[in-house]
PDB file of N, CA and C in Angstrom:
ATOM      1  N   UNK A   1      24.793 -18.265 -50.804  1.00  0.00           N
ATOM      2  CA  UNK A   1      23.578 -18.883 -50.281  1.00  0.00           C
ATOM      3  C   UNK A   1      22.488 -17.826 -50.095  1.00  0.00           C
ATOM      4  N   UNK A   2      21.223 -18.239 -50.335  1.00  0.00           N
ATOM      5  CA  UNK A   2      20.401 -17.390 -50.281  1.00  0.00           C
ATOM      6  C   UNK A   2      19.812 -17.566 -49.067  1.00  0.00           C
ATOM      7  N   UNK A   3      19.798 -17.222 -47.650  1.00  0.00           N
ATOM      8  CA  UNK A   3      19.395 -17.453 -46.717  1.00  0.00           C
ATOM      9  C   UNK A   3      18.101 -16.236 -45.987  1.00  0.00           C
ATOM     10  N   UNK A   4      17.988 -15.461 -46.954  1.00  0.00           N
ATOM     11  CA  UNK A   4      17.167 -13.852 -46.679  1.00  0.00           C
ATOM     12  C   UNK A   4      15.889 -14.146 -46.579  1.00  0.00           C
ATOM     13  N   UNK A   5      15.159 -13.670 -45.429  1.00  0.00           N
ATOM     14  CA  UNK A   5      13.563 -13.907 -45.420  1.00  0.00           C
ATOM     15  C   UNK A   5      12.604 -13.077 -46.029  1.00  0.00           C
ATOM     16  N   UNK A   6      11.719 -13.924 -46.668  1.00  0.00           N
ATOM     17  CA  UNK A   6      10.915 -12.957 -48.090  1.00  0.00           C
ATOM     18  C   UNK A   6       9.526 -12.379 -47.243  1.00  0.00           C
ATOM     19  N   UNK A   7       9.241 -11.220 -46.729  1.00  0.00           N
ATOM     20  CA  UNK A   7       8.038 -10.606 -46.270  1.00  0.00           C
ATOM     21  C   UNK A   7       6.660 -11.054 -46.981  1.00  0.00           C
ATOM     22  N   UNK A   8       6.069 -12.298 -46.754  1.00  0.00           N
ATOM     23  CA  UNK A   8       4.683 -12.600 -47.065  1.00  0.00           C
ATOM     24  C   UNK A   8       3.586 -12.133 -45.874  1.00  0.00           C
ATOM     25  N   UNK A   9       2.677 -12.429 -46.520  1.00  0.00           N
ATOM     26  CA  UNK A   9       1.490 -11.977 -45.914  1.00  0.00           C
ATOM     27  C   UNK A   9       1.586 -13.013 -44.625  1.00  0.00           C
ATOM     28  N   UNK A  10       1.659 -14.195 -44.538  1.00  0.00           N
ATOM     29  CA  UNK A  10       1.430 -15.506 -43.454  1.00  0.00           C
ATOM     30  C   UNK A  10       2.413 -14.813 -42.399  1.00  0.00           C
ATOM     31  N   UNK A  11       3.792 -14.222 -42.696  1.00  0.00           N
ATOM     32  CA  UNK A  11       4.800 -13.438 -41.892  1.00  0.00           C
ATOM     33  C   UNK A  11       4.084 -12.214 -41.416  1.00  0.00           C
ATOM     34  N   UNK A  12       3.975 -11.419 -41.875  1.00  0.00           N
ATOM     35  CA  UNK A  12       3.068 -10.309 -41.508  1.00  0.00           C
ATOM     36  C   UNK A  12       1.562 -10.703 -40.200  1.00  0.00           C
ATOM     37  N   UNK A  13       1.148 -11.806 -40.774  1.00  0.00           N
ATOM     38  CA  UNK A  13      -0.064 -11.970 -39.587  1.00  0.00           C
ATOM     39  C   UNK A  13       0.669 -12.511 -38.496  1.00  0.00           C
ATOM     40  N   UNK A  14       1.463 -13.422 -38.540  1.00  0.00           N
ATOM     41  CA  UNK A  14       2.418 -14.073 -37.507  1.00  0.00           C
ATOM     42  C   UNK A  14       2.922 -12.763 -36.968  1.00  0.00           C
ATOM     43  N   UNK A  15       3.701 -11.972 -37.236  1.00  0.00           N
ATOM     44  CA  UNK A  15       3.977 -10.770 -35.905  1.00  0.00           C
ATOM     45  C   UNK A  15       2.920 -10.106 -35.787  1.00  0.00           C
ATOM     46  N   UNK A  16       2.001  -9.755 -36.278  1.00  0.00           N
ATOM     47  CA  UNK A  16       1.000  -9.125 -35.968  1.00  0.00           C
ATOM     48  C   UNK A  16       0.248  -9.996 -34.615  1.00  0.00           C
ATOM     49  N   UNK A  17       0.306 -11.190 -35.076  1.00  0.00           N
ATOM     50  CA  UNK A  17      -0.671 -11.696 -33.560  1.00  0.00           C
ATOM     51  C   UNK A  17       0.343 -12.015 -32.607  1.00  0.00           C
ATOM     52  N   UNK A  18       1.431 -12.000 -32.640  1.00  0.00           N
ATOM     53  CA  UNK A  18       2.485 -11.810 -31.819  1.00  0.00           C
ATOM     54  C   UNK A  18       2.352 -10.613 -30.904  1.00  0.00           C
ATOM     55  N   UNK A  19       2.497  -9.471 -31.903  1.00  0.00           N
ATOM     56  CA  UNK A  19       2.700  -8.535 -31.064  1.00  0.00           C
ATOM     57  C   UNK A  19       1.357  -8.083 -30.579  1.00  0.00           C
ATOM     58  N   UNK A  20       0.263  -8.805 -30.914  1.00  0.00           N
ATOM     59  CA  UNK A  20      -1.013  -8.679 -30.448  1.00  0.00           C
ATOM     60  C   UNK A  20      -1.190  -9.281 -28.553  1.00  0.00           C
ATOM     61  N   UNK A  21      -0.756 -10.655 -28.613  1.00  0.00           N
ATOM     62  CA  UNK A  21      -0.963 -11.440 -27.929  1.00  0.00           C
ATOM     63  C   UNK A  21      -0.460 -10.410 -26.781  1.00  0.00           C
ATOM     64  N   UNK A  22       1.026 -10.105 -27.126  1.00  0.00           N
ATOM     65  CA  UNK A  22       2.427  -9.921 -25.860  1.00  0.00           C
ATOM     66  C   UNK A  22       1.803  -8.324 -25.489  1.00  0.00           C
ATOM     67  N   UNK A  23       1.067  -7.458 -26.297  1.00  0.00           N
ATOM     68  CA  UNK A  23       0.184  -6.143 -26.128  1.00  0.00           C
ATOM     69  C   UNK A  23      -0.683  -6.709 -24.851  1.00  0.00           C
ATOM     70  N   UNK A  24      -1.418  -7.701 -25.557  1.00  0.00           N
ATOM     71  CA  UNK A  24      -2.740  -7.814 -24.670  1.00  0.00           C
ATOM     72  C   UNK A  24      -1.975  -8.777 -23.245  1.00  0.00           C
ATOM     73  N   UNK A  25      -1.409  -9.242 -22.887  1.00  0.00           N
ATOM     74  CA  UNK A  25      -1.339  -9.827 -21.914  1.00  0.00           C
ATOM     75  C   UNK A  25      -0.584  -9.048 -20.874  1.00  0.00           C
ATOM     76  N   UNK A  26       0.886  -8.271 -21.675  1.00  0.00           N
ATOM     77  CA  UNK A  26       1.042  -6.922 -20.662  1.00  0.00           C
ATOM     78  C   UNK A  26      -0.108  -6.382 -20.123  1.00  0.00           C
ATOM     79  N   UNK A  27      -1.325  -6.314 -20.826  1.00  0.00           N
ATOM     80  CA  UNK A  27      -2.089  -5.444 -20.105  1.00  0.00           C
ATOM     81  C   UNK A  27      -2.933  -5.783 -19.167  1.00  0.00           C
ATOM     82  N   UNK A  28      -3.331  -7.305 -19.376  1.00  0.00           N
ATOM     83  CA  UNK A  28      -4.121  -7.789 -18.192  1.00  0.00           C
ATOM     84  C   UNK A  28      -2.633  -7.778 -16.821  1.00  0.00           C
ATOM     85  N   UNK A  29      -1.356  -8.094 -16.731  1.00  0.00           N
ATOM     86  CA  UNK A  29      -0.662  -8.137 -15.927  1.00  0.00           C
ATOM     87  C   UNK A  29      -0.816  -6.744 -15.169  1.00  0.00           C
ATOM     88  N   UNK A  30      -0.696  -5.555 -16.064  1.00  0.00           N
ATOM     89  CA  UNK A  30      -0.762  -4.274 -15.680  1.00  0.00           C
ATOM     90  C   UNK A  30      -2.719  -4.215 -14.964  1.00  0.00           C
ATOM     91  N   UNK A  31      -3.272  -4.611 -15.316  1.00  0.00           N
ATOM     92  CA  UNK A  31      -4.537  -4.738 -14.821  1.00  0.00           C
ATOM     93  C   UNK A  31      -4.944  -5.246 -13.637  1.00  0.00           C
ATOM     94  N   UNK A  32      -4.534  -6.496 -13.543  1.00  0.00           N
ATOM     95  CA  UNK A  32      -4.775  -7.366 -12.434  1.00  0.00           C
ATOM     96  C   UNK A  32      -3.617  -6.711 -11.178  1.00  0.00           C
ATOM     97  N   UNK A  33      -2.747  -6.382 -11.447  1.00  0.00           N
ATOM     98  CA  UNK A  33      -2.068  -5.289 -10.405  1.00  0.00           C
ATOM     99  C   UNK A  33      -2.776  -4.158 -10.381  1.00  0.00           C
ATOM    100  N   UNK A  34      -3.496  -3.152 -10.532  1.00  0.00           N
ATOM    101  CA  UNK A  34      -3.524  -1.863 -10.009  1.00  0.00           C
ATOM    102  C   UNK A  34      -5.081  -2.464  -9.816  1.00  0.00           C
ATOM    103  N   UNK A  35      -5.687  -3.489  -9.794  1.00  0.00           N
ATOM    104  CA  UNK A  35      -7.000  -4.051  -9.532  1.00  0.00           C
ATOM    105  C   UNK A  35      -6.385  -4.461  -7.939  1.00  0.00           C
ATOM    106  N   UNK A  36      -5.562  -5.268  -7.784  1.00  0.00           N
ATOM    107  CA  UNK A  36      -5.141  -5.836  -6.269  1.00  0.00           C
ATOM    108  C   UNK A  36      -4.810  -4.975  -5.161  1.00  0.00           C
ATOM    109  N   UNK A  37      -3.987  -3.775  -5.990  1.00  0.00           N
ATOM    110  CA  UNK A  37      -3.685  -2.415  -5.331  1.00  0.00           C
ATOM    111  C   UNK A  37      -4.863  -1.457  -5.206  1.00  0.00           C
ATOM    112  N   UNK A  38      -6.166  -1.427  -6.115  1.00  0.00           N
ATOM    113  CA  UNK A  38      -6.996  -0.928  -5.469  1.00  0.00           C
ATOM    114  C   UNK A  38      -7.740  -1.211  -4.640  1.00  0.00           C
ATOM    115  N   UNK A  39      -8.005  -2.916  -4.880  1.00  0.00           N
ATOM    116  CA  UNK A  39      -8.479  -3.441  -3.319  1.00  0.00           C
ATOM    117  C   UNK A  39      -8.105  -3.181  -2.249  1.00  0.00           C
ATOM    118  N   UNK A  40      -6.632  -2.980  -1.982  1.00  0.00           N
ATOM    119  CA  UNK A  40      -6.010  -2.669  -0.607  1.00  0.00           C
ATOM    120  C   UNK A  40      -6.365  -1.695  -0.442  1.00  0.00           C
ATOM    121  N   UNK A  41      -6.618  -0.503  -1.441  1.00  0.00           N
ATOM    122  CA  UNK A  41      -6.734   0.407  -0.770  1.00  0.00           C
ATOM    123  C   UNK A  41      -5.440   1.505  -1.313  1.00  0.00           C
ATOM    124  N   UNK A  42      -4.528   1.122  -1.780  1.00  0.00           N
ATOM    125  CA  UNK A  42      -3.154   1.653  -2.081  1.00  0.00           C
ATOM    126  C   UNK A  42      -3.383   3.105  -2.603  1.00  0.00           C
ATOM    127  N   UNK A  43      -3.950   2.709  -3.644  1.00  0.00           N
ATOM    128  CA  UNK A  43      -4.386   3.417  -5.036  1.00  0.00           C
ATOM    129  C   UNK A  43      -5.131   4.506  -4.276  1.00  0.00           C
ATOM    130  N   UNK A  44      -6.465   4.134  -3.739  1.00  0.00           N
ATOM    131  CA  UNK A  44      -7.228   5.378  -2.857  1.00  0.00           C
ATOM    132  C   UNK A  44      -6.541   6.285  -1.562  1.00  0.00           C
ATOM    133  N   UNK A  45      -5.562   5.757  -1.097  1.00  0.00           N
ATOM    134  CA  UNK A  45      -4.738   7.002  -0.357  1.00  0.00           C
ATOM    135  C   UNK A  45      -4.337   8.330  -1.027  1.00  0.00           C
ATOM    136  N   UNK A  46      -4.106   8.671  -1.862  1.00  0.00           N
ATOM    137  CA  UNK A  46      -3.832   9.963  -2.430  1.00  0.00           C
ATOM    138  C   UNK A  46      -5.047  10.909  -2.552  1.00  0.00           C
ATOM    139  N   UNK A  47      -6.343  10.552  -2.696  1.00  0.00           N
ATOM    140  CA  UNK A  47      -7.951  10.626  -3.015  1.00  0.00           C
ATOM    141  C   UNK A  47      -8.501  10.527  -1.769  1.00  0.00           C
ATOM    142  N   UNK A  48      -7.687  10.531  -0.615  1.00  0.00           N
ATOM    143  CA  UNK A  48      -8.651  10.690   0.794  1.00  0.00           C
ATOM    144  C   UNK A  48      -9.386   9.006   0.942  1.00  0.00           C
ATOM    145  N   UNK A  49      -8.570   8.152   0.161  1.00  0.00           N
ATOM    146  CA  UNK A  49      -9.280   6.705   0.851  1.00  0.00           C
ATOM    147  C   UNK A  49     -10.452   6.541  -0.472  1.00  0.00           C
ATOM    148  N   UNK A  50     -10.860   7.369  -1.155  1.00  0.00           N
ATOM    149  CA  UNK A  50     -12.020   7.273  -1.902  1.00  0.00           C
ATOM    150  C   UNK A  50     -13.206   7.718  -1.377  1.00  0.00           C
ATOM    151  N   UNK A  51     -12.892   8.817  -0.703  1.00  0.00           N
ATOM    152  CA  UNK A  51     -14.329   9.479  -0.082  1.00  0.00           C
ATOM    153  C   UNK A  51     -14.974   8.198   0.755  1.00  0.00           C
ATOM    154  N   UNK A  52     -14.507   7.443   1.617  1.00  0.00           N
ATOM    155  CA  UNK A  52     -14.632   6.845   2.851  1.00  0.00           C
ATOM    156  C   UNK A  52     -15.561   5.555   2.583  1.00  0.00           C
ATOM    157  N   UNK A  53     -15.725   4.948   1.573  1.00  0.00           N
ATOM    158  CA  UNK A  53     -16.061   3.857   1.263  1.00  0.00           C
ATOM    159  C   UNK A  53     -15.567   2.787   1.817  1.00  0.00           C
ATOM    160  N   UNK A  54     -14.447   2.945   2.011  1.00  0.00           N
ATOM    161  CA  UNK A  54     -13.462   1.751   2.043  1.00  0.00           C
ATOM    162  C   UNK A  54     -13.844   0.995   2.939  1.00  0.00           C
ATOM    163  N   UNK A  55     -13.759  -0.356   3.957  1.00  0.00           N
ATOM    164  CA  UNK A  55     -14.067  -1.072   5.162  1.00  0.00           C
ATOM    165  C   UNK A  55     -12.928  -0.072   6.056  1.00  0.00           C
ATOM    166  N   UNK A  56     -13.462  -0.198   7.251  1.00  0.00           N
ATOM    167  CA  UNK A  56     -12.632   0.663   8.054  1.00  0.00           C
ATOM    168  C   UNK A  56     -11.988   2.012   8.302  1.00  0.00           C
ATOM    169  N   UNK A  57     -12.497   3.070   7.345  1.00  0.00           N
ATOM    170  CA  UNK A  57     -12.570   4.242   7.386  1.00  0.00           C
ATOM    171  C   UNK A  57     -13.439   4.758   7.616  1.00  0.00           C
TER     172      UNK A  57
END
């Protein structure tokens, strides 16, 4: 039986926007976290708070 998958171009764009999509959405996840963590404030503790911007410093 010939069951082997033949590498076309339509295959090629299909993982390509695959691995496009699953690229880009890791990165808003990775984004929208160190965005929430800099709101708190997290992120600016190592940096002195951010040179005292912050509310309450």
């Amino acid at each position: 039986m010939d069951n082997e998958v033949r590498p076309t171009w339509k295959l090629a764009w299909g993982l390509w926007w695959r691995m496009f999509l699953i690229g880009l959405g890791i990165s808003v996840v990775i984004g929208v976290i160190l965005s929430i963590l800099f709101l708190f404030g997290v992120v600016c503790i190592p940096w002195g708070s951010c040179f005292g911007w912050l509310p309450g410093v």
